[in-house]
Every structure is written in structure tokens, then in C-alpha cells.
Protein backbone atom coordinates (compact mmCIF):
# COMPACT_ATOMS: atom_id res chain seq x y z
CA UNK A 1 0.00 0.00 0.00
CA UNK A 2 2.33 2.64 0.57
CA UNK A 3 4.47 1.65 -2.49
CA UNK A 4 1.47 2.23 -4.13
CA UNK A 5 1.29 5.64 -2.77
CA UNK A 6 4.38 7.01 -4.66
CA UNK A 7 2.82 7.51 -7.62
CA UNK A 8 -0.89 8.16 -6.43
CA UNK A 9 -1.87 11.83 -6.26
CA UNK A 10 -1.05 13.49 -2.38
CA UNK A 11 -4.36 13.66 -1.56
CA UNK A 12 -5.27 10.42 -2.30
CA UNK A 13 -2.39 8.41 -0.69
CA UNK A 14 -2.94 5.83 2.45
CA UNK A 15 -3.19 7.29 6.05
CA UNK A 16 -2.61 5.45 9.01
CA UNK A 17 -6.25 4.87 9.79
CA UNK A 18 -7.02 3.33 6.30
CA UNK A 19 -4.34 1.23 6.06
CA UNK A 20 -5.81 -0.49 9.38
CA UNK A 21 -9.20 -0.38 8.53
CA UNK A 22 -7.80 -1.98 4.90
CA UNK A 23 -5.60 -4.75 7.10
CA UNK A 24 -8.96 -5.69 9.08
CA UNK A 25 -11.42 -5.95 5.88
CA UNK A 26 -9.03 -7.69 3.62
CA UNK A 27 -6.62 -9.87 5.61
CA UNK A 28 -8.84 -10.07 8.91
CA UNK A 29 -6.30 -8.31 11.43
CA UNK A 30 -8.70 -7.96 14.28
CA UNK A 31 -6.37 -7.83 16.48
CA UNK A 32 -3.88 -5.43 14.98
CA UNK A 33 -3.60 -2.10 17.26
CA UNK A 34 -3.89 1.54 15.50
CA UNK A 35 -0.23 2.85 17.47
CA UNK A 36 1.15 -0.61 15.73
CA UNK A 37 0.03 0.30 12.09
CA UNK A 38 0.67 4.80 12.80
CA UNK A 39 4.74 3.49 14.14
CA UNK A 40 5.66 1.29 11.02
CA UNK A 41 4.27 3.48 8.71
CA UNK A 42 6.11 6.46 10.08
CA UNK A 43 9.07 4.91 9.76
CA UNK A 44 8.73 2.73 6.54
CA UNK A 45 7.21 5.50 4.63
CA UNK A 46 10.34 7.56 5.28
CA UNK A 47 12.37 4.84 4.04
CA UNK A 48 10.72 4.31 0.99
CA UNK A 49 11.23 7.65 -0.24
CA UNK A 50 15.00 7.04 0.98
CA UNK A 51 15.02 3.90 -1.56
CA UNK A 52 13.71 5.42 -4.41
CA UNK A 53 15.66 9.07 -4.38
CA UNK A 54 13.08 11.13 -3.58
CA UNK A 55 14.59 12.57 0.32
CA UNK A 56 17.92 12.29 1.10
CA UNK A 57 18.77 11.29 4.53
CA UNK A 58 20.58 13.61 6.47
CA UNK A 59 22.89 13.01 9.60
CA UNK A 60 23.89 16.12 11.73
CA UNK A 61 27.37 16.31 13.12
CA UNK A 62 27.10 15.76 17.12
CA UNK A 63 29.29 17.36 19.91
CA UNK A 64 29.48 15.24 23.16
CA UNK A 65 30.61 17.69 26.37
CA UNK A 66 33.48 15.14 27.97
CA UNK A 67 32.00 12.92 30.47
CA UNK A 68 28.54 13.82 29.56
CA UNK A 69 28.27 10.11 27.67
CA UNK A 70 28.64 6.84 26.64
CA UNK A 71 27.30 3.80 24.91
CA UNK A 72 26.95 0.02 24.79
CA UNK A 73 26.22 -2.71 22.56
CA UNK A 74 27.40 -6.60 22.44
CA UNK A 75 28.50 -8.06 19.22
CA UNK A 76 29.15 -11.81 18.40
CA UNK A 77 32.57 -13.44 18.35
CA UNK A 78 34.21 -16.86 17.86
CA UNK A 79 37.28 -17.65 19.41
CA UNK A 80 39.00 -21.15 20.29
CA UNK A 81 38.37 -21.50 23.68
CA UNK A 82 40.70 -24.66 25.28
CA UNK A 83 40.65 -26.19 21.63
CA UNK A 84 37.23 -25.84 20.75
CA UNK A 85 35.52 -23.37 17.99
CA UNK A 86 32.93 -21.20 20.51
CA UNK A 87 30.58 -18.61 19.73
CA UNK A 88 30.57 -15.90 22.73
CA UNK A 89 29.90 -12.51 23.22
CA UNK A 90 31.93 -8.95 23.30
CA UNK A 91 30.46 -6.61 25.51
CA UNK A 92 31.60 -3.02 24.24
CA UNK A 93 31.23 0.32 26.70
CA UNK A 94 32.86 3.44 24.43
CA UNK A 95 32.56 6.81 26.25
CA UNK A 96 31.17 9.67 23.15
CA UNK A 97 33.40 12.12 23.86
CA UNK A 98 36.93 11.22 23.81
CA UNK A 99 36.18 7.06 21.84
CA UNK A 100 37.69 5.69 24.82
CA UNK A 101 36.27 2.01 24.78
CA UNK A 102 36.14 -1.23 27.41
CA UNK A 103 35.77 -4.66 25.84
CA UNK A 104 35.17 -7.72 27.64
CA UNK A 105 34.59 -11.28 26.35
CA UNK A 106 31.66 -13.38 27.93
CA UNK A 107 30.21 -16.83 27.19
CA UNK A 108 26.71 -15.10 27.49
CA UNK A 109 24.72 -11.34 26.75
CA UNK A 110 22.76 -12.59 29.45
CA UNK A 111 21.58 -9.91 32.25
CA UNK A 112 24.50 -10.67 34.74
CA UNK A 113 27.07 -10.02 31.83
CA UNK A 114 25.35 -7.40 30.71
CA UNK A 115 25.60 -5.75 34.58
CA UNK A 116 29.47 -7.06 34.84
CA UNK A 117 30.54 -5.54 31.70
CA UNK A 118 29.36 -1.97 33.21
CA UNK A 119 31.29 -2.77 36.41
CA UNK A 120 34.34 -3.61 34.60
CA UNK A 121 33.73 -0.39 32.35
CA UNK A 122 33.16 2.02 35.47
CA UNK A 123 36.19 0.29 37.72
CA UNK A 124 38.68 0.68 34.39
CA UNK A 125 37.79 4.64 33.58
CA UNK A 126 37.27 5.46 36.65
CA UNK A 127 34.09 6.75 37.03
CA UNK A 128 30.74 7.38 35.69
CA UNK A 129 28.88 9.45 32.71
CA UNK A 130 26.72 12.04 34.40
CA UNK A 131 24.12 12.36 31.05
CA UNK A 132 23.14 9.33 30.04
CA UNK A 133 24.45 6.22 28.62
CA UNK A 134 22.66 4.98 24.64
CA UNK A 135 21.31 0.88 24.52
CA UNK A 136 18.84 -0.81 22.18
CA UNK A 137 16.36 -2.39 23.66
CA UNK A 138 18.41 -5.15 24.98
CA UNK A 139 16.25 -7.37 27.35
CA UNK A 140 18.69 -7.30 29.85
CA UNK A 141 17.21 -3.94 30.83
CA UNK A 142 14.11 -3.63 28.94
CA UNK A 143 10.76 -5.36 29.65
CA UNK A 144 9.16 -4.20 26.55
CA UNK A 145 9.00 -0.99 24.89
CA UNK A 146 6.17 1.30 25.41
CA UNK A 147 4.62 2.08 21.37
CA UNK A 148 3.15 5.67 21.63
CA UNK A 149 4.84 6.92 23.62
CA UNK A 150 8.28 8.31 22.70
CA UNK A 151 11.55 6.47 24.49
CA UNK A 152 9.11 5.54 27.67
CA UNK A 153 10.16 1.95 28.23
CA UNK A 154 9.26 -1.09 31.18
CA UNK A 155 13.17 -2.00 32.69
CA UNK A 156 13.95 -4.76 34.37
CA UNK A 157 13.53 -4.42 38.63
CA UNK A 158 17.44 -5.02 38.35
CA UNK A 159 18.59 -2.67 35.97
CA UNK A 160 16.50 0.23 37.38
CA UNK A 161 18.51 -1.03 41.23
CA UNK A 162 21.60 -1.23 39.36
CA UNK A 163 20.93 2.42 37.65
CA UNK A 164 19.89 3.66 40.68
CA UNK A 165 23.11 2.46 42.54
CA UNK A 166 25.62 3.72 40.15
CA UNK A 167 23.89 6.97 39.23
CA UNK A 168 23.20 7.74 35.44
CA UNK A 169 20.47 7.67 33.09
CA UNK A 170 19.50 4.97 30.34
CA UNK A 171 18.76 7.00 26.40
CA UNK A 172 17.21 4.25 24.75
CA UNK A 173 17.69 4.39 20.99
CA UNK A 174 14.62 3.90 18.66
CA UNK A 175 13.69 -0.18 17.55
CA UNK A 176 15.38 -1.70 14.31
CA UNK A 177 17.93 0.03 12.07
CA UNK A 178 16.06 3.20 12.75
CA UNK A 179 18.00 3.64 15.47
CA UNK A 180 21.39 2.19 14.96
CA UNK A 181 22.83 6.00 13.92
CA UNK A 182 21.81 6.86 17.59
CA UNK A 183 24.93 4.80 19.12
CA UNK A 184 26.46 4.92 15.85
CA UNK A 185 29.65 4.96 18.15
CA UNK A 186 29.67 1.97 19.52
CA UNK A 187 28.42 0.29 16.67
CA UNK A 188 31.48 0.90 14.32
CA UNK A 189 33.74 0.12 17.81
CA UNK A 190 32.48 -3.26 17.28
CA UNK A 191 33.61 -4.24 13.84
CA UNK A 192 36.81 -2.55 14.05
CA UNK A 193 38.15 -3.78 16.84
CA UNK A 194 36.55 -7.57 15.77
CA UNK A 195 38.70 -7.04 12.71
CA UNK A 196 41.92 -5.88 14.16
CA UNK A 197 42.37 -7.14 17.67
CA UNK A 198 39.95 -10.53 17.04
CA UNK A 199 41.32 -11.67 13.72
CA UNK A 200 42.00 -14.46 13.09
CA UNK A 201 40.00 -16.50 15.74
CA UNK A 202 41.49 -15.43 19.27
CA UNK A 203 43.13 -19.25 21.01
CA UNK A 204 42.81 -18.93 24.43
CA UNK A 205 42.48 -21.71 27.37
CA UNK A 206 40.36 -19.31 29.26
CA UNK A 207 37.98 -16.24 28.86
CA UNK A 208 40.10 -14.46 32.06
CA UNK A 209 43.39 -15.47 29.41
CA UNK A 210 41.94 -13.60 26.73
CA UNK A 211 40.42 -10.88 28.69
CA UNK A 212 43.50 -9.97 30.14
CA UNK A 213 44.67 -9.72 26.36
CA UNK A 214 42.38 -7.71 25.57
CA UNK A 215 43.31 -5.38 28.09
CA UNK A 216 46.76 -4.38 27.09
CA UNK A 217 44.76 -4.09 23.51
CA UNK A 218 43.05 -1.37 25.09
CA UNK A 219 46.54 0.45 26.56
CA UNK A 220 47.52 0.08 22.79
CA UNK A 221 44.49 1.73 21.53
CA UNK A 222 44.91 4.57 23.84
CA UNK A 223 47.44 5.53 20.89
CA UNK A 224 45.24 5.70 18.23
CA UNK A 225 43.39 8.37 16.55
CA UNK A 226 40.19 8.48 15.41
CA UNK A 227 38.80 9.14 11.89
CA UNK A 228 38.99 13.30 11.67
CA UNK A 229 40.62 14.05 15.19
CA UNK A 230 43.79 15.46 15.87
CA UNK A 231 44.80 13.92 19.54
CA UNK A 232 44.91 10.15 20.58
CA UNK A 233 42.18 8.84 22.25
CA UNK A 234 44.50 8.38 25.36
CA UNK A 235 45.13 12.06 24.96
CA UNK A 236 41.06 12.99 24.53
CA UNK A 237 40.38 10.76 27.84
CA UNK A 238 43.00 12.16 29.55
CA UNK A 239 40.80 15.51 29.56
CA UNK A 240 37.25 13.65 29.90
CA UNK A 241 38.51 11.71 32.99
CA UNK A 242 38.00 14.73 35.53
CA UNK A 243 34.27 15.17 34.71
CA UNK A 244 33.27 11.72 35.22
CA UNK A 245 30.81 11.04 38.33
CA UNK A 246 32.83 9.20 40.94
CA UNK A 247 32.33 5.92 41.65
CA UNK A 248 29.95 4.68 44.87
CA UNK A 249 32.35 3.11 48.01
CA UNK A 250 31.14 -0.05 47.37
CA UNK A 251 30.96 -2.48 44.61
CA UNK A 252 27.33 -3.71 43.03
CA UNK A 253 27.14 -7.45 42.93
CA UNK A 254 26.52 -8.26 39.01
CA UNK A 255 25.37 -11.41 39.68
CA UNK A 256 22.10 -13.21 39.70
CA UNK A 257 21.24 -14.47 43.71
CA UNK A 258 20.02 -18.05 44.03
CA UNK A 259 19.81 -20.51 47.24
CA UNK A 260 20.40 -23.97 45.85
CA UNK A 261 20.78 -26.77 48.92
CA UNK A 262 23.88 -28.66 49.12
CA UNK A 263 23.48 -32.46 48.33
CA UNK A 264 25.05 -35.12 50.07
CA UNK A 265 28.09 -35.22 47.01
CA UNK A 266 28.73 -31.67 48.70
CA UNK A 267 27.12 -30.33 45.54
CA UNK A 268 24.53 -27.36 44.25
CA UNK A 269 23.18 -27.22 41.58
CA UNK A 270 22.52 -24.16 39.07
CA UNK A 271 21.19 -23.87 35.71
CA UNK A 272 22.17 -27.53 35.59
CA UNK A 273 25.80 -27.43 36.26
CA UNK A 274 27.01 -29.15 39.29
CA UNK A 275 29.57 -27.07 41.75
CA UNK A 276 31.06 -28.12 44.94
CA UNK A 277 31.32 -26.49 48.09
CA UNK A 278 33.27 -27.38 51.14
CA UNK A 279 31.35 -30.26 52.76
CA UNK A 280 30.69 -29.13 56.24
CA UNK A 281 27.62 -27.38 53.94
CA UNK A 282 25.54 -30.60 52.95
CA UNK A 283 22.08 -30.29 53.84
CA UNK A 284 22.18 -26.80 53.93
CA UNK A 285 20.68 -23.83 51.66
CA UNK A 286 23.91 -21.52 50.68
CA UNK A 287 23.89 -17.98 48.57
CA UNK A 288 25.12 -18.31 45.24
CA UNK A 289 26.15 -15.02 42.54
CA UNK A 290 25.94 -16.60 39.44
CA UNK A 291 28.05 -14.15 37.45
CA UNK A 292 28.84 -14.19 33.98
CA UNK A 293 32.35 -15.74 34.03
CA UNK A 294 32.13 -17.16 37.29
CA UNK A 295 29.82 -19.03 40.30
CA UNK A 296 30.30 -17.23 43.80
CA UNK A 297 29.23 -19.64 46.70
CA UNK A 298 28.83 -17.47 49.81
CA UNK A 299 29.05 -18.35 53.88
CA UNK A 300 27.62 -15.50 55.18
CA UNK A 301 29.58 -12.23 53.80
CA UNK A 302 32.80 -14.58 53.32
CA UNK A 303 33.44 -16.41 50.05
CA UNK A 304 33.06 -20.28 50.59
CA UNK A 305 33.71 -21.44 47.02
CA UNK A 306 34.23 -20.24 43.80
CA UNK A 307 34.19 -21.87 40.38
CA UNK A 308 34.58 -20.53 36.59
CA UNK A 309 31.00 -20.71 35.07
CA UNK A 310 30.14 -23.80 33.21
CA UNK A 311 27.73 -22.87 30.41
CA UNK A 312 27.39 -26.79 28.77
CA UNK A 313 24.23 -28.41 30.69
CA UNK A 314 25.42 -31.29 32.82
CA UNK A 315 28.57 -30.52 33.59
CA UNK A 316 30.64 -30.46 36.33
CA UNK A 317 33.36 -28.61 38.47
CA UNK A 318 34.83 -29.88 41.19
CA UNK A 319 37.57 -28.90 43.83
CA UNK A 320 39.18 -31.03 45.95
CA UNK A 321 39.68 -28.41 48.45
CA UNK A 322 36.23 -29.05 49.28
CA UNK A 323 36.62 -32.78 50.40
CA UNK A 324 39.71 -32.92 52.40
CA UNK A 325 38.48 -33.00 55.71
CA UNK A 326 36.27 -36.13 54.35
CA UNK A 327 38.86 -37.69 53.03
CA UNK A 328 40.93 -37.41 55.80
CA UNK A 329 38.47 -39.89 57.90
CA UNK A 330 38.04 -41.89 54.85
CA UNK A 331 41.77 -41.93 53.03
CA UNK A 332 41.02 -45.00 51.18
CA UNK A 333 38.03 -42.78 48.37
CA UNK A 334 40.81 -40.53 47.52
CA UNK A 335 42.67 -42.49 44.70
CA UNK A 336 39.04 -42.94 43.10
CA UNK A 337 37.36 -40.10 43.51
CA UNK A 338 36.63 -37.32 41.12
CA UNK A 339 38.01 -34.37 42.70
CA UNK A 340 41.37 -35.75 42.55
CA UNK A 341 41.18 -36.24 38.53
CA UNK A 342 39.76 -32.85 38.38
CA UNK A 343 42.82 -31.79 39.94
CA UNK A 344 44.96 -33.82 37.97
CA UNK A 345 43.97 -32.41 34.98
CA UNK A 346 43.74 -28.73 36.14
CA UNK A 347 47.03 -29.00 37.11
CA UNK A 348 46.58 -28.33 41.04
CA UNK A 349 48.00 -31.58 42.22
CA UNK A 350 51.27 -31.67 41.05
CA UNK A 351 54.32 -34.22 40.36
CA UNK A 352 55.57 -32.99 43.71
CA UNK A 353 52.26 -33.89 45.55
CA UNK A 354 52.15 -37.08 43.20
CA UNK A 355 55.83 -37.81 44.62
CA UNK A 356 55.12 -37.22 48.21
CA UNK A 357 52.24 -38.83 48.06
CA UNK A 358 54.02 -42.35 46.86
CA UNK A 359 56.60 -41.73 49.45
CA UNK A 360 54.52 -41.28 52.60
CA UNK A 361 52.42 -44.42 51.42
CA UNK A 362 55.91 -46.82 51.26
CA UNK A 363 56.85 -45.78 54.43
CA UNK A 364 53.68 -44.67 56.52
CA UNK A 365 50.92 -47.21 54.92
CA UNK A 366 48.13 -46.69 52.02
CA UNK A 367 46.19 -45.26 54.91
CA UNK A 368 48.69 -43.01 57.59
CA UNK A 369 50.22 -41.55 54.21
CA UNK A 370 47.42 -40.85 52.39
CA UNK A 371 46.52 -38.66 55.64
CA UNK A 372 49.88 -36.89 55.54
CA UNK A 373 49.11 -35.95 52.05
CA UNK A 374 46.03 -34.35 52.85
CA UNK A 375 47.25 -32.69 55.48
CA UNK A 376 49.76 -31.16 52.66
CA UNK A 377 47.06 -30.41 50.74
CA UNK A 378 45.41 -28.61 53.55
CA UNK A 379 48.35 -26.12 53.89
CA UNK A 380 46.86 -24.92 50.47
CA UNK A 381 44.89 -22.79 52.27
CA UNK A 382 47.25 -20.38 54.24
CA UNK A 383 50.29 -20.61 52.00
CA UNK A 384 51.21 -20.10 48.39
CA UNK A 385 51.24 -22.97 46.38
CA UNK A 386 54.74 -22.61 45.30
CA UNK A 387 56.31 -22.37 49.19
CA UNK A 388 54.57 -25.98 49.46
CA UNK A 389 56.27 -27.39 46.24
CA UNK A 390 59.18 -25.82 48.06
CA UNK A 391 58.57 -27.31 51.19
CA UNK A 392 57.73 -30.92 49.46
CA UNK A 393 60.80 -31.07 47.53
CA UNK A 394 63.06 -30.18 50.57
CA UNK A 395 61.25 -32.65 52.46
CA UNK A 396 61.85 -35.67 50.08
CA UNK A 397 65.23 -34.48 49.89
CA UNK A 398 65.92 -34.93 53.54
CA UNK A 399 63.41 -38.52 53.49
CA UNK A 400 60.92 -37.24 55.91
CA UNK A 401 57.75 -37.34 54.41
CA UNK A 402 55.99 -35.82 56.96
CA UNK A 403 53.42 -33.17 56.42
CA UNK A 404 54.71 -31.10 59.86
CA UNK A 405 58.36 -30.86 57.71
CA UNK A 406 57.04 -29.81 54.37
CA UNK A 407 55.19 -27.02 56.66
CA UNK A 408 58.06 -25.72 58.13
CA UNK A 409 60.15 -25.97 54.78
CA UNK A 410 57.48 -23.94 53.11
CA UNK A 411 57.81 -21.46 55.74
CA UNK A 412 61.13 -20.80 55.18
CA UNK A 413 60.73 -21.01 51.80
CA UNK A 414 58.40 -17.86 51.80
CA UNK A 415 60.69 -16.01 54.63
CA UNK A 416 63.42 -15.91 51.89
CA UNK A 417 61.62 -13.62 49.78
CA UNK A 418 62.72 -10.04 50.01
CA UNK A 419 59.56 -7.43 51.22
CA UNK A 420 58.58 -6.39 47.91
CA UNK A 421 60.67 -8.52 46.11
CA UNK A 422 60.08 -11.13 43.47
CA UNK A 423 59.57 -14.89 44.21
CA UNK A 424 62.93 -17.35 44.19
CA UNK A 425 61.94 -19.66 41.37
CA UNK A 426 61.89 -16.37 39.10
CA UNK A 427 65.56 -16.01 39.83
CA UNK A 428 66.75 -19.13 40.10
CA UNK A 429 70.46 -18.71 39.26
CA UNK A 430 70.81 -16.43 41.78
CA UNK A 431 70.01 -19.01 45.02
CA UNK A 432 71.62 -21.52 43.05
CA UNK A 433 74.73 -21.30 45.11
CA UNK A 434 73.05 -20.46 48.95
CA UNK A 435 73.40 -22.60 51.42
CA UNK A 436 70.24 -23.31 53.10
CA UNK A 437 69.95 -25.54 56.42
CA UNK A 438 67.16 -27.92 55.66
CA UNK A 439 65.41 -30.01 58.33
CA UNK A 440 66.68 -33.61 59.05
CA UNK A 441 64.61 -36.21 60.33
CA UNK A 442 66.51 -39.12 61.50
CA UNK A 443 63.80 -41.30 62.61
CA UNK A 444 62.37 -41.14 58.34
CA UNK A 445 66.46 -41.60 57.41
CA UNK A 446 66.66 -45.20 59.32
CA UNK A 447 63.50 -46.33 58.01
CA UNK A 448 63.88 -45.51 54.75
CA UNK A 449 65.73 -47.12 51.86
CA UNK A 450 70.05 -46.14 52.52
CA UNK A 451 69.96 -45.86 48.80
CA UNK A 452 67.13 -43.25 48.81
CA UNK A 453 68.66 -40.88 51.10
CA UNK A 454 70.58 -38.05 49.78
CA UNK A 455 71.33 -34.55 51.55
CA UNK A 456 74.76 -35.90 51.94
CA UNK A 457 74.30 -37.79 55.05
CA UNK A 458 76.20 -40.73 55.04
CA UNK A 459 74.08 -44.56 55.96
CA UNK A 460 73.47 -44.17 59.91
CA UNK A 461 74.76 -47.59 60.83
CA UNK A 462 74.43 -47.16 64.92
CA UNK A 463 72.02 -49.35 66.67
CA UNK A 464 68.40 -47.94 67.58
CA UNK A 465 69.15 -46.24 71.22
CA UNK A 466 67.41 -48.13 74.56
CA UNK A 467 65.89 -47.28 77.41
CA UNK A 468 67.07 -50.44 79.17
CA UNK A 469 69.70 -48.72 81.32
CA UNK A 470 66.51 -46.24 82.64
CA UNK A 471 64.54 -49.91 83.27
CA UNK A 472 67.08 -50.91 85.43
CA UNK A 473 66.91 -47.46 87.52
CA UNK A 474 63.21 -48.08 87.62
CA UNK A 475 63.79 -51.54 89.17
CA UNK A 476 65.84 -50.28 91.80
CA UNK A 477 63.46 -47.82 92.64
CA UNK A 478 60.70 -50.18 92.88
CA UNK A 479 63.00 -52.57 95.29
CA UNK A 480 63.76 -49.52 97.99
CA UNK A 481 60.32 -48.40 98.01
CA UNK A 482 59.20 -51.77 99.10
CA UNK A 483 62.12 -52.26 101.60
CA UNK A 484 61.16 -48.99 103.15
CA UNK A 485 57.32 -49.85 103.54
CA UNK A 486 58.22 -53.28 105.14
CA UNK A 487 60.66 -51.32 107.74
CA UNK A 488 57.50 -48.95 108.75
CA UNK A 489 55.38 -51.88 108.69
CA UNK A 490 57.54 -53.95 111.71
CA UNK A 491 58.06 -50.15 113.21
């Protein structure tokens, strides 16, 4: 009908109101609203006359005052994450003024990436536009959009908390390629930095890998200039920076709040993926932030356990962290179970814990060393991981695989390190020649193999020591004590 029009005299073309009253008689559109039929045709009629020559569509140049702006968008990307070809999604925040832009990489456009991605944006420029910030109609804040009238739209409970707690205003563009000059912006931002910092395919082994790539991206950009400008964007922010709103003391929790109950595999559930928690939690109800790149379990304010987000349905992550006090009253389910694969393969449990491990079973039993190994692994908690490896391998090389020795070994271990200074193993040359004194425990050198024992020591040949001698004192004792009771007895 309103390709018709062109050519049909003005005062005999289509309005709104006929074109409905037209879509009910001839096609049966009961249920076809007037505002429906008066929008499209407002906006299809203009670009009809776009199409065929007849109006030429005009933009008009824009200034944005500095820290008055911003805008957002999320555009589709493939990268190979840990060997597989993935489709994810690149949140984009670009500030108007000065083109400085944030780009993160999530596995969803979901609401709790959509809320991250503005944390991360805030926390990296520092602050927060004091105008508005441009979005479609992305449901992650928008209900539905109100036809009728103007940019009125319903948001999401959420986004208008979220909004509320950081301070700015939402400028939502108009539906469909209408609107996409509106955030024109951020729009472009999204194909040229998929074509220059995402191509080829990005390999990564994680999303946190390749986000942290993408942030020295972003340092590099601060050298560029845009289309038409004279200084750098780096330069341009540099002057936007001071009239950003500043940020709110504390930090808004992106993520989406659930209370899943703890099963008796110390497992919750959540958008069925299975996550552990420590176990002294089974039976219970915990908090859980499901964020966009990770799962948050909470005890109280404190974090209990926290796992990268699993977006496959039915899988699985599992710590063993989360079992050790189990396993320590049940040794014999830890060469089975599944927390210690997961480990294997993560790379947690190392050759080191592999090799104590084997060592505290030959001398201590399957059961006593197994125990000692978990109390190794429960020094995890309060020291680095490499002090332990320390502490293991000075252990072994003494023969005392005992977990109190790797302890103190990985104490002194971390008391070498210089305040402020780097960690040993990233200089090792220069400890190669110290002399460090290194626990000895004779008791492990006589049990164990001669052959295994190194640290110099030569084989300890001396007999076990006795008490006998002390027996005999003992004896004695006993004799004069009875002597003097008999004496006081005939007394």
C-alpha cells in the first residue's frame, strides 16, 4: 500500500487509519492495534522515499561535552576457547566524547554479563557518565517498549537497582535500524576492533586469558586516533577523565542471587551445572552469585567457594579443596574419587604432591600416608602454592615425608623472599649457590631405603638407642620403696 502511494496523487495516498481499517477488511487483522500500524508506517514511509531518491537522509554532526556520555552494545565473536571453535559474546562500553572504549569477552549477553561488563567499564575509567548512557532495547534492561509513547520503556527491577546504585540515566535508541545511527559509536567500535584485535579467531584456554589480552589491547588503543581528530584517544580521555561522576564506596554485585541446597556429594546445583562447596555445607541452603564468568558460593559475607561458570548443561566442576576433611576420615576414596582427577587435569595436584604422596604411602601405609598428604594439601589454604612445592621437595630431599616438615620448609621457603621482592623460582640462578639448612629427620632416614637418602648424610649404621639402662633405675626404685614400707610396717 504505501508503495502504491508514490505515484498516487497526495491527496489520495494511504493514512494510518485506512491502512488499518484496509488490514482488518481484507486480511482479517482484528487484532492489529492503530499505534502498531501509525509506528511502522512512520518509519517505513520515510524509508521508501529514501530507496527510491526522492529525500535524502541527512545526519547532523554531534558534539558530546566530555564525560557527559557513553554507549553500549554486544557483538558476536568466535574464538578457540581450550581447543574448541565457541561462539561468545563482546560486551563493548565506548565513552562519546573522547572514543575511549572497554571490551570484555563473555560466554553469554545474558543480564549478569550485561551488569558485569558496566562494572568492569566504570572500575577501568574510573568513574561514571553524568548524562546518560545509549542501549537498544536489549532485554537485559528492557521489559518491553512502550509504542506511543516516545523512548518511555518497562526496565527490568534489576537494571532500574543497578541504575539507581551507580547513578546515570539509560537513552534508549529507537527499535530496528532506525535507530542504529543513535549509538552509531559503539556500533562501528564493534567491527573494528573484531577485525583488528579478534582476527583471526582469538586461542585462548580461558575467557580471564583472553580478557587480560584484551586489556593491554586497550593500553595500545589509547594511541590511536580516530577518523577526523587530531589527539589520541589516550590524549582525549585524559581531559574527559575529571568530569566523570565518581564511583559509589562499594561495589554492586553483578550477579544473579540463588539458594540452591547442598546435596550429600557436597554439591549445588545451578542452571544444571554441578559445583562443589566445602562439605561441612551438605544439607544446607547456601547464597550463590551466578556471574557471567564465574559461580560465587557465599558463607555469610565470606566467600566459601568459587568456580569458573560452566555454560554446557550437565557438567561439572569440582575442587578437591572441598573434600579434604572427608577424606581425611576416609583416606582409602581418595585415589578414586573425582576431585582428585579434576585436579589432575587442572594442574593443582602436582608431580611434587604425586611424589610425596608415593613416598609417605611406602613408608607410613596406604592409609597413615594418604593422611599426611592431605594434610599437605590442607596447607593450600594459608600458603602459596609454590612455598609448598618448596617445602615438598626439601622434604623428600631430607626422606621425611611428613606433612609437619614440608610445613616448616614452606615457611622458610616464603621467609626468603625479600619485602617487595620477586619470588625465588623467578631467579633461580641467583640461590643456586646459597646454602640453606634444611630439616633432618633421623627417625624417616633409618626407616627408609640407605639408597634413597641423599642430603649428603652418610648410611646411619648405629644401633636404635634403649631405654634399658633407665629400666634398670626403675627396678631399683621399685626394690627400695618396698624395703622402706616393710621397715614402717615392723616399726
Amino acid at each position: 500500500m504505501l508503495v502504491e502511494d508514490t505515484t498516487a496523487p497526495r491527496k489520495q495516498r494511504h493514512t494510518a487509519r485506512r491502512i488499518l481499517a484496509r488490514l482488518i477488511e481484507e486480511y482479517g487483522a482484528e487484532e492489529l492495534s492503530y499505534s502498531t500500524v501509525r509506528d511502522y508506517v512512520r518509519v517505513r514511509r520515510a524509508q521508501i522515499d529514501v530507496e527510491a531518491g526522492r529525500r535524502v537522509e541527512v545526519f547532523v554532526p554531534q558534539e558530546h561535552a566530555p564525560g557527559a556520555e557513553a554507549e553500549v552494545d554486544f557483538g558476536e565473536v568466535w574464538i578457540v576457547l581450550d581447543g574448541v571453535k565457541t561462539k561468545c559474546h563482546m560486551f563493548i562500553f565506548r565513552l562519546s566524547h573522547s572514543g575511549k572504549a572497554i571490551h570484555r569477552i563473555y560466554p553469554t549477553q545474558a543480564q549478569e554479563a550485561f551488569l558485569e561488563g558496566h562494572v568492569e567499564a566504570f572500575n577501568e575509567i574510573g568513574g561514571v557518565p553524568v548524562k546518560h548512557i545509549r542501549y537498544d532495547n536489549l532485554t537485559s534492561a528492557v521489559r518491553s517498549v512502550v509504542f506511543g509513547q516516545g523512548r518511555n520503556r518497562l526496565e527490568n527491577d534489576r537494571w532500574v537497582l543497578f541504575r539507581s546504585f551507580y547513578g546515570f540515566d539509560a537513552f534508549y535508541c529507537q527499535p530496528g535500524i532506525a535507530g542504529a545511527h543513535e549509538k552509531g559509536g559503539v556500533e562501528g567500535e564493534v567491527g573494528w576492533f573484531r577485525r583488528n584485535r579478534l582476527t583471526p579467531m582469538p586461542v585462548t584456554r580461558s575467557l580471564e586469558e583472553l580478557n587480560d589480552r584484551i586489556r593491554s589491547r586497550e593500553v595500545e588503543d589509547d594511541q590511536r586516533r580516530i577518523d577526523g581528530r587530531i589527539r589520541t584517544i589516550g590524549q582525549d580521555f585524559a581531559t574527559e577523565h575529571p568530569f566523570l561522576a565518581p564511583l559509589p564506596a562499594e561495589e554492586f554485585d553483578p550477579g544473579l542471587v540463588l539458594n540452591p541446597r547442598v546435596d550429600r556429594s557436597s554439591m549445588i546445583t545451578v542452571r544444571m551445572v554441578k559445583y562443589s562447596v566445602p562439605a561441612r555445607f551438605i544439607g544446607r541452603r547456601v547464597r550463590v552469585s551466578l556471574r557471567a564468568s564465574e559461580v560465587v558460593v557465599f558463607d555469610g559475607r565470606a566467600v566459601a567457594a568459587r568456580h569458573q561458570r560452566i555454560i554446557a548443561k550437565g557438567g561439572q566442576s569440582v575442587q578437591l579443596d572441598h573434600y579434604l576433611e572427608v577424606l581425611k576420615t576416609k583416606p582409602g576414596a581418595l585415589p578414586g574419587s573425582t576431585a582428585l582427577a579434576r585436579a589432575r587435569e587442572s594442574g593443582a595436584f602436582t608431580s611434587a604432591h604425586e611424589a610425596f604422596w608415593s613416598a609417605s604411602r611406602r613408608v607410613n601405609g596406604d592409609a597413615e600416608g594418604t593422611r599426611e598428604l592431605i594434610d599437605v594439601l590442607l596447607l593450600h589454604r594459608s600458603m602459596e602454592a609454590e612455598d609448598i612445592e618448596a617445602g615438598i621437595t626439601a622434604a623428600l630431599g631430607v626422606g621425611a615425608v611428613i606433612a609437619d616438615v614440608v610445613a616448616v620448609e614452606a615457611r622458610r621457603h616464603a621467609s626468603s623472599i625479600p619485602a617487595g621482592g620477586s619470588r625465588p623460582d623467578r631467579h633461580r640462578g641467583a640461590h643456586a649457590e646459597a646454602k640453606v639448612q634444611r630439616v633432618v629427620s633421623l627417625t624417616q632416614r633409618r626407616l627408609m631405603d640407605p639408597a634413597a637418602v641423599i642430603a649428603g648424610l652418610p648410611p646411619d649404621k648405629r644401633p636404635l638407642p634403649t631405654i634399658s639402662a633407665y629400666d634398670e633405675l626403675l627396678a631399683k626404685r621399685t626394690e627400695h620403696s618396698a624395703e622402706s614400707a616393710s621397715k614402717e610396717n615392723i616399726s
